[in-house]
N, C-alpha and C. Protein backbone atom coordinates (compact mmCIF):
# COMPACT_ATOMS: atom_id res chain seq x y z
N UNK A 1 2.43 9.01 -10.50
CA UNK A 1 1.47 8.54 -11.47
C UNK A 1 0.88 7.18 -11.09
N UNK A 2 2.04 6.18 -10.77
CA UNK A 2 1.30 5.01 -10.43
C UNK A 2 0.65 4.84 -8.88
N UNK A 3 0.83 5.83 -7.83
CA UNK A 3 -0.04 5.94 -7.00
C UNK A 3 -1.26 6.63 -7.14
N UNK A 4 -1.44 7.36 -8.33
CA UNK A 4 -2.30 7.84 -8.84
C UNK A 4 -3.71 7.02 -9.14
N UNK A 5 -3.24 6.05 -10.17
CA UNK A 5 -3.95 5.46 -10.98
C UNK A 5 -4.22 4.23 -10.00
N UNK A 6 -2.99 3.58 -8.74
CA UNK A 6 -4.03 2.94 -7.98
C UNK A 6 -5.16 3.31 -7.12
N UNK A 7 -4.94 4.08 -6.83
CA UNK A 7 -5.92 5.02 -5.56
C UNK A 7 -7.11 5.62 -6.48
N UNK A 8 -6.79 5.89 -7.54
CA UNK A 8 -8.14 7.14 -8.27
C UNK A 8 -8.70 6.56 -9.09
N UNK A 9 -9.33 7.68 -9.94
CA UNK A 9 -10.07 7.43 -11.38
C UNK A 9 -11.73 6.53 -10.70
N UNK A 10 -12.21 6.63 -9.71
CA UNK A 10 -13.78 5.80 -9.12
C UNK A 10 -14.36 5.96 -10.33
N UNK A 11 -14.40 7.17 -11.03
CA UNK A 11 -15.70 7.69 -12.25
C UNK A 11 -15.17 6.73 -13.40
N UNK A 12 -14.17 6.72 -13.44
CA UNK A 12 -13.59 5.58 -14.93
C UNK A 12 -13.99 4.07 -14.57
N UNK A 13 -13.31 3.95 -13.57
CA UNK A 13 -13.83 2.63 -13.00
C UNK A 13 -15.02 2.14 -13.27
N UNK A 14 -16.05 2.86 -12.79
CA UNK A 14 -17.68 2.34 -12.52
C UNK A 14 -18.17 2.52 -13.64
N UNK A 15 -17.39 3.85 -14.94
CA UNK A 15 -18.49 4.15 -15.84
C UNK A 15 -18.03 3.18 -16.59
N UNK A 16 -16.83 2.90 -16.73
CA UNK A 16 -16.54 2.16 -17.99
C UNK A 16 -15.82 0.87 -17.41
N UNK A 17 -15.80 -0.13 -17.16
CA UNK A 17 -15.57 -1.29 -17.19
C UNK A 17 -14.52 -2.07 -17.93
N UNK A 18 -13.79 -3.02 -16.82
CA UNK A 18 -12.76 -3.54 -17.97
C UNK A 18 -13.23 -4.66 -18.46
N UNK A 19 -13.03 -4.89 -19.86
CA UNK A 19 -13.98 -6.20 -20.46
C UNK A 19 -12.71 -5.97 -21.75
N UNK A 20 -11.95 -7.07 -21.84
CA UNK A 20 -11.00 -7.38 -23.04
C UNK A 20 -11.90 -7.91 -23.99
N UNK A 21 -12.78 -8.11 -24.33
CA UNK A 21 -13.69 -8.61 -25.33
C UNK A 21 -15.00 -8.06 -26.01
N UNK A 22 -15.27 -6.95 -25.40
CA UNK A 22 -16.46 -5.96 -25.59
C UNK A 22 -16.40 -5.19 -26.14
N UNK A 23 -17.35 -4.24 -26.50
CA UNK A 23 -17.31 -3.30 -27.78
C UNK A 23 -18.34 -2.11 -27.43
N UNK A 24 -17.88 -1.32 -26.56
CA UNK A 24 -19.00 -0.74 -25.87
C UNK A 24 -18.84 0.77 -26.31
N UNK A 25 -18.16 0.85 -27.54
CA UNK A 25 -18.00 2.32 -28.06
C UNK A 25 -19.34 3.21 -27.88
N UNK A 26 -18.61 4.16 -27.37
CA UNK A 26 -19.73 5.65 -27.29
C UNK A 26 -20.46 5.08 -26.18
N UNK A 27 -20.61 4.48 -25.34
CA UNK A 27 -21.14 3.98 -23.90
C UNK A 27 -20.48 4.65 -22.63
N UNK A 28 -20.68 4.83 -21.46
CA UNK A 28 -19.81 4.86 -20.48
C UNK A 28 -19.48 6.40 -20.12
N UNK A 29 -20.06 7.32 -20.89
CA UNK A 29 -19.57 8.53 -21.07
C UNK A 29 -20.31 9.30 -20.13
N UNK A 30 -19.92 9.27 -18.86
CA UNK A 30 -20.66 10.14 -17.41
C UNK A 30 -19.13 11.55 -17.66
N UNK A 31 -20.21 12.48 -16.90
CA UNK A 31 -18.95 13.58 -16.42
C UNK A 31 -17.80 12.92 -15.89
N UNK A 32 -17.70 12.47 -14.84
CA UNK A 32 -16.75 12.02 -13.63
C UNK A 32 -16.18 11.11 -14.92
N UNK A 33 -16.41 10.27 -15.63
CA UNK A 33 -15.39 9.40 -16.01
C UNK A 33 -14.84 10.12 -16.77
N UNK A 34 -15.30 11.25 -17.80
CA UNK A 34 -14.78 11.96 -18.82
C UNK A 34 -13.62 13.25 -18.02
N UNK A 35 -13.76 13.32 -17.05
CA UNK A 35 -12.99 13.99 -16.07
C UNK A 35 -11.96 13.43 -15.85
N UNK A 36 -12.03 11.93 -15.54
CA UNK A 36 -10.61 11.12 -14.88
C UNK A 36 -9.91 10.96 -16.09
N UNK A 37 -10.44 10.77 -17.51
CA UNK A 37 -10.07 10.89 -18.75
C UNK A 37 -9.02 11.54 -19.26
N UNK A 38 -9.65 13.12 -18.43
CA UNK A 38 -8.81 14.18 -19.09
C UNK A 38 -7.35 13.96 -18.25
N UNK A 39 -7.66 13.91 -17.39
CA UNK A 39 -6.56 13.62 -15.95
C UNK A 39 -4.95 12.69 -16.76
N UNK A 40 -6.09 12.13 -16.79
CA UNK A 40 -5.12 10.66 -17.47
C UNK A 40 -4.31 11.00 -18.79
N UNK A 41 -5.26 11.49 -19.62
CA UNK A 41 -4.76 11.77 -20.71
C UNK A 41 -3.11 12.73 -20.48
N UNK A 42 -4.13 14.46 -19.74
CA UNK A 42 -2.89 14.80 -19.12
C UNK A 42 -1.34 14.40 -18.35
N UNK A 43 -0.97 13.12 -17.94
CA UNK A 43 -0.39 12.59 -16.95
C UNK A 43 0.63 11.85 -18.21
N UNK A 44 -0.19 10.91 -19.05
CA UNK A 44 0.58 10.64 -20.25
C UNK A 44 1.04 11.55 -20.71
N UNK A 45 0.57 12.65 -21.47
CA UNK A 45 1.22 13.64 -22.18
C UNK A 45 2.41 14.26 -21.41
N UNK A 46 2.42 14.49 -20.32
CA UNK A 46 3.42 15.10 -19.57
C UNK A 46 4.28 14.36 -19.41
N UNK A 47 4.20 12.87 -19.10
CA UNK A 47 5.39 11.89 -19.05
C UNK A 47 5.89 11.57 -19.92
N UNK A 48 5.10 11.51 -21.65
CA UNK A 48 5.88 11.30 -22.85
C UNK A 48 6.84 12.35 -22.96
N UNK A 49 6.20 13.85 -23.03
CA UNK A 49 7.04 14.84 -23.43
C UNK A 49 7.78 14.80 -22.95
N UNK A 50 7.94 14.64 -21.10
CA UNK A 50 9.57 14.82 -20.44
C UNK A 50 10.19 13.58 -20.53
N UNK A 51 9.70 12.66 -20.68
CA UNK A 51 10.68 11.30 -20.19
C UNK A 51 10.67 10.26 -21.45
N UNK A 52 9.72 10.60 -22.26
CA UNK A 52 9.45 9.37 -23.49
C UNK A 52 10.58 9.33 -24.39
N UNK A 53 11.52 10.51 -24.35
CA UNK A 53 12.35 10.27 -25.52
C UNK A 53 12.03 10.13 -27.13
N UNK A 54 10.90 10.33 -27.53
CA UNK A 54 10.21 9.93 -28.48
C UNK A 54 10.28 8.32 -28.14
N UNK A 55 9.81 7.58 -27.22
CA UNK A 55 9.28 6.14 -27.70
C UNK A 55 8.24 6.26 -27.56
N UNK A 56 7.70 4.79 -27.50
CA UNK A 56 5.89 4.81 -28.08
C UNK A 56 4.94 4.79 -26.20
N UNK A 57 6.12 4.21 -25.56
CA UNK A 57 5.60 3.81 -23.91
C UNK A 57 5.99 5.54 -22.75
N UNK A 58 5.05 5.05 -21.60
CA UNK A 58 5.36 6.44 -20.94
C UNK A 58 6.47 6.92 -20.87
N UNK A 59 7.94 6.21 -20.61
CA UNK A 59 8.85 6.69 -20.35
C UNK A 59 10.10 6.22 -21.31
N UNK A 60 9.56 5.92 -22.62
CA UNK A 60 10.54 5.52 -23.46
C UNK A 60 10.29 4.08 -24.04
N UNK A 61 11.28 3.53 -25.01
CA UNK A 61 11.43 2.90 -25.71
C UNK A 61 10.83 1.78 -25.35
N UNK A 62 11.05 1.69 -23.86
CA UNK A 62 10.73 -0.04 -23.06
C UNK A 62 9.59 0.15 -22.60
N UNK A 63 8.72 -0.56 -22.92
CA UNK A 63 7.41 -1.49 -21.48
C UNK A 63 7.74 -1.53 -19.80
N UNK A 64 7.38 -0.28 -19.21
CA UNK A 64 7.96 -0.14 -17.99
C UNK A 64 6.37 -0.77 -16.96
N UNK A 65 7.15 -0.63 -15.87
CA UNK A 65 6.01 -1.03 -14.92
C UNK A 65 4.81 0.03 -14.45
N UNK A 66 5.22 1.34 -15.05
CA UNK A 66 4.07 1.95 -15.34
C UNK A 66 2.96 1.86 -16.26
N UNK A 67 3.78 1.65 -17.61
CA UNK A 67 2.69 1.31 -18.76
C UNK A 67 1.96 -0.51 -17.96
N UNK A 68 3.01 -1.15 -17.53
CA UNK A 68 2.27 -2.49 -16.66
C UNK A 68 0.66 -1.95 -15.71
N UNK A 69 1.17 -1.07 -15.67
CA UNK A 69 -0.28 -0.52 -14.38
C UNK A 69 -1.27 0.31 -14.92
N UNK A 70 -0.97 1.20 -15.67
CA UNK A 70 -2.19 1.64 -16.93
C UNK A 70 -2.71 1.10 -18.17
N UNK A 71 -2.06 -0.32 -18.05
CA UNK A 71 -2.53 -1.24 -19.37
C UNK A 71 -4.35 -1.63 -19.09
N UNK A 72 -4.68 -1.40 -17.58
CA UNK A 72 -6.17 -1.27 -17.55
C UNK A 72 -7.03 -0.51 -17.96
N UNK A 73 -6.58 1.10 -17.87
CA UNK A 73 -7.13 1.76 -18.53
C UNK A 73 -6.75 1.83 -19.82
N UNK A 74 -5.95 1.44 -20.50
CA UNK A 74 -5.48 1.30 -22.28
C UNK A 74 -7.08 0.81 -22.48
N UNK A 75 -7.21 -0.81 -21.51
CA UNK A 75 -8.40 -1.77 -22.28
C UNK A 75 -9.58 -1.58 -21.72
N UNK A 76 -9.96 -0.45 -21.30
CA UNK A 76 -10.76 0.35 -21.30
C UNK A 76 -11.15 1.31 -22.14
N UNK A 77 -10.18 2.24 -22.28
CA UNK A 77 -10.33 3.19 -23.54
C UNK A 77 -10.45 2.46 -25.08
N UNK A 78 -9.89 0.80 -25.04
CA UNK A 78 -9.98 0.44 -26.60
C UNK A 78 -11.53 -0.37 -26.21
N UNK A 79 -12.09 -0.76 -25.00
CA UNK A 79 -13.39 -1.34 -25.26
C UNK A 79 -14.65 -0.09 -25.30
N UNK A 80 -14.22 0.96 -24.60
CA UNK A 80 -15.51 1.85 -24.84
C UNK A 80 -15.11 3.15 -25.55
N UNK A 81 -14.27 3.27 -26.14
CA UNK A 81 -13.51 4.11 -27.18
C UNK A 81 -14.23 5.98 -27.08
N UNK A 82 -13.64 5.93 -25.68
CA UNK A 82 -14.27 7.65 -25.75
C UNK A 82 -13.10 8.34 -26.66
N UNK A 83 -13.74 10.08 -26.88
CA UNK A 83 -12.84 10.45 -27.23
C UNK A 83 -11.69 10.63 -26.80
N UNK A 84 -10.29 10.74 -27.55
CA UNK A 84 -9.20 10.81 -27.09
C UNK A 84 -8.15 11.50 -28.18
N UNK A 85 -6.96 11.85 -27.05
CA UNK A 85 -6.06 12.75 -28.40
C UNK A 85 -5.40 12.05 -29.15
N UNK A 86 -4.54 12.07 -30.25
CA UNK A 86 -3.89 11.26 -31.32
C UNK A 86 -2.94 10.44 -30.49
N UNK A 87 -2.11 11.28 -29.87
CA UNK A 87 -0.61 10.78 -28.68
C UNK A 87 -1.48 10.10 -27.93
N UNK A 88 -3.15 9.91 -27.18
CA UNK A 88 -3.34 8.83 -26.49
C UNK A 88 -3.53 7.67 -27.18
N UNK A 89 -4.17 7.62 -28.43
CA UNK A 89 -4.55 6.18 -29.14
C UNK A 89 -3.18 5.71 -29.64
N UNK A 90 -2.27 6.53 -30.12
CA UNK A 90 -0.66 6.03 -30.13
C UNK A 90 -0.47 4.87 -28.74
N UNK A 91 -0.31 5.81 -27.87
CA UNK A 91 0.24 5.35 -26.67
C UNK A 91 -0.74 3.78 -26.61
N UNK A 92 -2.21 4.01 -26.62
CA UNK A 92 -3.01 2.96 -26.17
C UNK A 92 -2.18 1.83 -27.35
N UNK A 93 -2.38 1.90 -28.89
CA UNK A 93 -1.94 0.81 -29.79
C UNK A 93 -0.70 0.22 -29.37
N UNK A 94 0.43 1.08 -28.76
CA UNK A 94 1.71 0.91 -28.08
C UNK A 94 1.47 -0.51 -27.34
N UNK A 95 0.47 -0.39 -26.58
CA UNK A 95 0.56 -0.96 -24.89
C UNK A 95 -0.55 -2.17 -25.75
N UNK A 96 -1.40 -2.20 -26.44
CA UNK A 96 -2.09 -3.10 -26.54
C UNK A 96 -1.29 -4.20 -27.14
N UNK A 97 -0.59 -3.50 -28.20
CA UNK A 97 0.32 -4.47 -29.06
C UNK A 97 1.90 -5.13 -28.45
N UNK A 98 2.13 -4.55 -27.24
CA UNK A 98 3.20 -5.61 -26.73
C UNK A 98 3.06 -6.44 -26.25
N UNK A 99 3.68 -7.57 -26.02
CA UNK A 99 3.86 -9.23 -26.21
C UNK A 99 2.66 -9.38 -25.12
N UNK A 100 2.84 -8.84 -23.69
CA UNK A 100 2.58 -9.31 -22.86
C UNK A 100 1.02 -9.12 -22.76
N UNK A 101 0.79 -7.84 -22.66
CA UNK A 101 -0.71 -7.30 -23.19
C UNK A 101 -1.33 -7.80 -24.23
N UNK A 102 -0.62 -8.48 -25.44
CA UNK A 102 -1.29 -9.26 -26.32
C UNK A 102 -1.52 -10.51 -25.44
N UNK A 103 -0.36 -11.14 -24.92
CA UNK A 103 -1.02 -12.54 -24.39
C UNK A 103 -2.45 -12.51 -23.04
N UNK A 104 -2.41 -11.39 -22.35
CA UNK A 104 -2.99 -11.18 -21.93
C UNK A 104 -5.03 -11.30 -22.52
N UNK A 105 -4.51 -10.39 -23.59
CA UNK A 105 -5.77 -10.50 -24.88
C UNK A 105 -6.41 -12.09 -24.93
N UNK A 106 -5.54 -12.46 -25.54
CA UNK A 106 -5.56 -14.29 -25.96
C UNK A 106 -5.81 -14.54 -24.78
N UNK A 107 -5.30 -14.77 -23.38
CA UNK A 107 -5.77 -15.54 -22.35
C UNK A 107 -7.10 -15.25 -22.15
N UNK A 108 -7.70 -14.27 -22.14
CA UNK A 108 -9.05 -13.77 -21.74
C UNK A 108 -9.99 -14.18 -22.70
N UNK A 109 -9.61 -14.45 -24.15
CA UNK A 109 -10.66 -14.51 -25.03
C UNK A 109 -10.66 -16.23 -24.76
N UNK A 110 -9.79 -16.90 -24.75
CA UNK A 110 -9.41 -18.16 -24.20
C UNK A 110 -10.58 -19.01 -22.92
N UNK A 111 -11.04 -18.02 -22.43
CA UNK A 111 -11.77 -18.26 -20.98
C UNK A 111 -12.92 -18.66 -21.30
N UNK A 112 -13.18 -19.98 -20.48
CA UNK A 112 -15.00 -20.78 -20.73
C UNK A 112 -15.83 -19.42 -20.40
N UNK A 113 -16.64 -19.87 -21.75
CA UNK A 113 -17.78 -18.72 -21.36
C UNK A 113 -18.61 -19.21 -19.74
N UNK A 114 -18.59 -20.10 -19.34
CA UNK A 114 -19.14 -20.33 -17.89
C UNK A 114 -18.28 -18.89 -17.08
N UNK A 115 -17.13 -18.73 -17.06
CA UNK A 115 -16.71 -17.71 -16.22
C UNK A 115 -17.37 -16.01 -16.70
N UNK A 116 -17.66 -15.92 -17.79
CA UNK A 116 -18.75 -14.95 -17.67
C UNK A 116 -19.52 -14.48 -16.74
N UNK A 117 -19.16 -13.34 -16.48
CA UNK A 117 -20.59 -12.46 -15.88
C UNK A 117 -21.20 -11.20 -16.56
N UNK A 118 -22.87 -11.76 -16.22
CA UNK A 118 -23.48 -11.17 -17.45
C UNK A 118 -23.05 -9.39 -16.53
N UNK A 119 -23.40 -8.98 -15.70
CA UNK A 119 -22.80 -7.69 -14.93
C UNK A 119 -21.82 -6.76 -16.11
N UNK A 120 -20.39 -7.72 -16.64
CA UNK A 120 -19.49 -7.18 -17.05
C UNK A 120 -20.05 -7.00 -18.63
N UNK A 121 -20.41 -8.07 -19.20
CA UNK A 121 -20.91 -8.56 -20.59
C UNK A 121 -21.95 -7.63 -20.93
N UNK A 122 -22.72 -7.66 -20.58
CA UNK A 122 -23.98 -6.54 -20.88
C UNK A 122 -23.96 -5.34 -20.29
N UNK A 123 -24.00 -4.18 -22.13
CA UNK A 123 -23.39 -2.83 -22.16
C UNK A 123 -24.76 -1.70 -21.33
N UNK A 124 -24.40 -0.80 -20.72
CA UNK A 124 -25.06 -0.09 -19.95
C UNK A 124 -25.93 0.69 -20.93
N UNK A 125 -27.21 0.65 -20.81
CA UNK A 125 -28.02 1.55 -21.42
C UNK A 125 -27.42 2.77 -21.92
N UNK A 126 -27.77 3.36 -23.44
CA UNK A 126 -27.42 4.30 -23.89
C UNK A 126 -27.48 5.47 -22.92
């Protein structure tokens, strides 16, 4: 999975953008990204069911270094909010709301607007 998600997903990448501060719901929605979507989605679901134990993270109770490596696409899916299944917006609230991913939040909103780029900031034509 986590050689997965470093190597893949180009269509998620380019369509949808990581921006911790943006609000780009219903934007971003190309085939190819809605494809890597499903992928993804799939990959979670299969790792909760076998390995989650019922916790809220891929492989259980704890914040592993997997959920560490898909916390990009979490803040992706919460800035351009495609559709998704119930067990993914679980999983995403999971990962947004632990300590570290929250401070993460705060550091970024924290940042001089001089480090802005308008590229990331300004949402792609409907």
């Amino acid at each position: 999975m986590v050689a997965e998600m470093h190597a893949g997903f180009r269509e998620l990448r380019q369509a949808m953008w990581m921006n911790l501060g943006a609000d780009f719901a219903g934007l971003g929605r190309t085939p190819g990204a809605s494809a890597d979507i499903a992928r993804i989605e799939a990959m979670w679901a299969d790792a909760r069911a076998r390995f989650g134990g019922g916790g809220p993270f891929l492989f259980g109770a704890r914040f592993t270094a997997a959920d560490a490596v898909f916390a990009p696409v979490v803040t992706r899916f919460l800035t351009w909010q495609p559709p998704l299944s119930v067990d993914t917006l679980a999983y995403c609230r999971a990962v947004r709301s632990h300590e570290l991913v929250a401070r993460w939040y705060a550091d970024a909103a924290a940042e001089p607007d001089a480090w802005r780029l308008p590229d990331y900031d300004t949402p792609p034509a409907a």
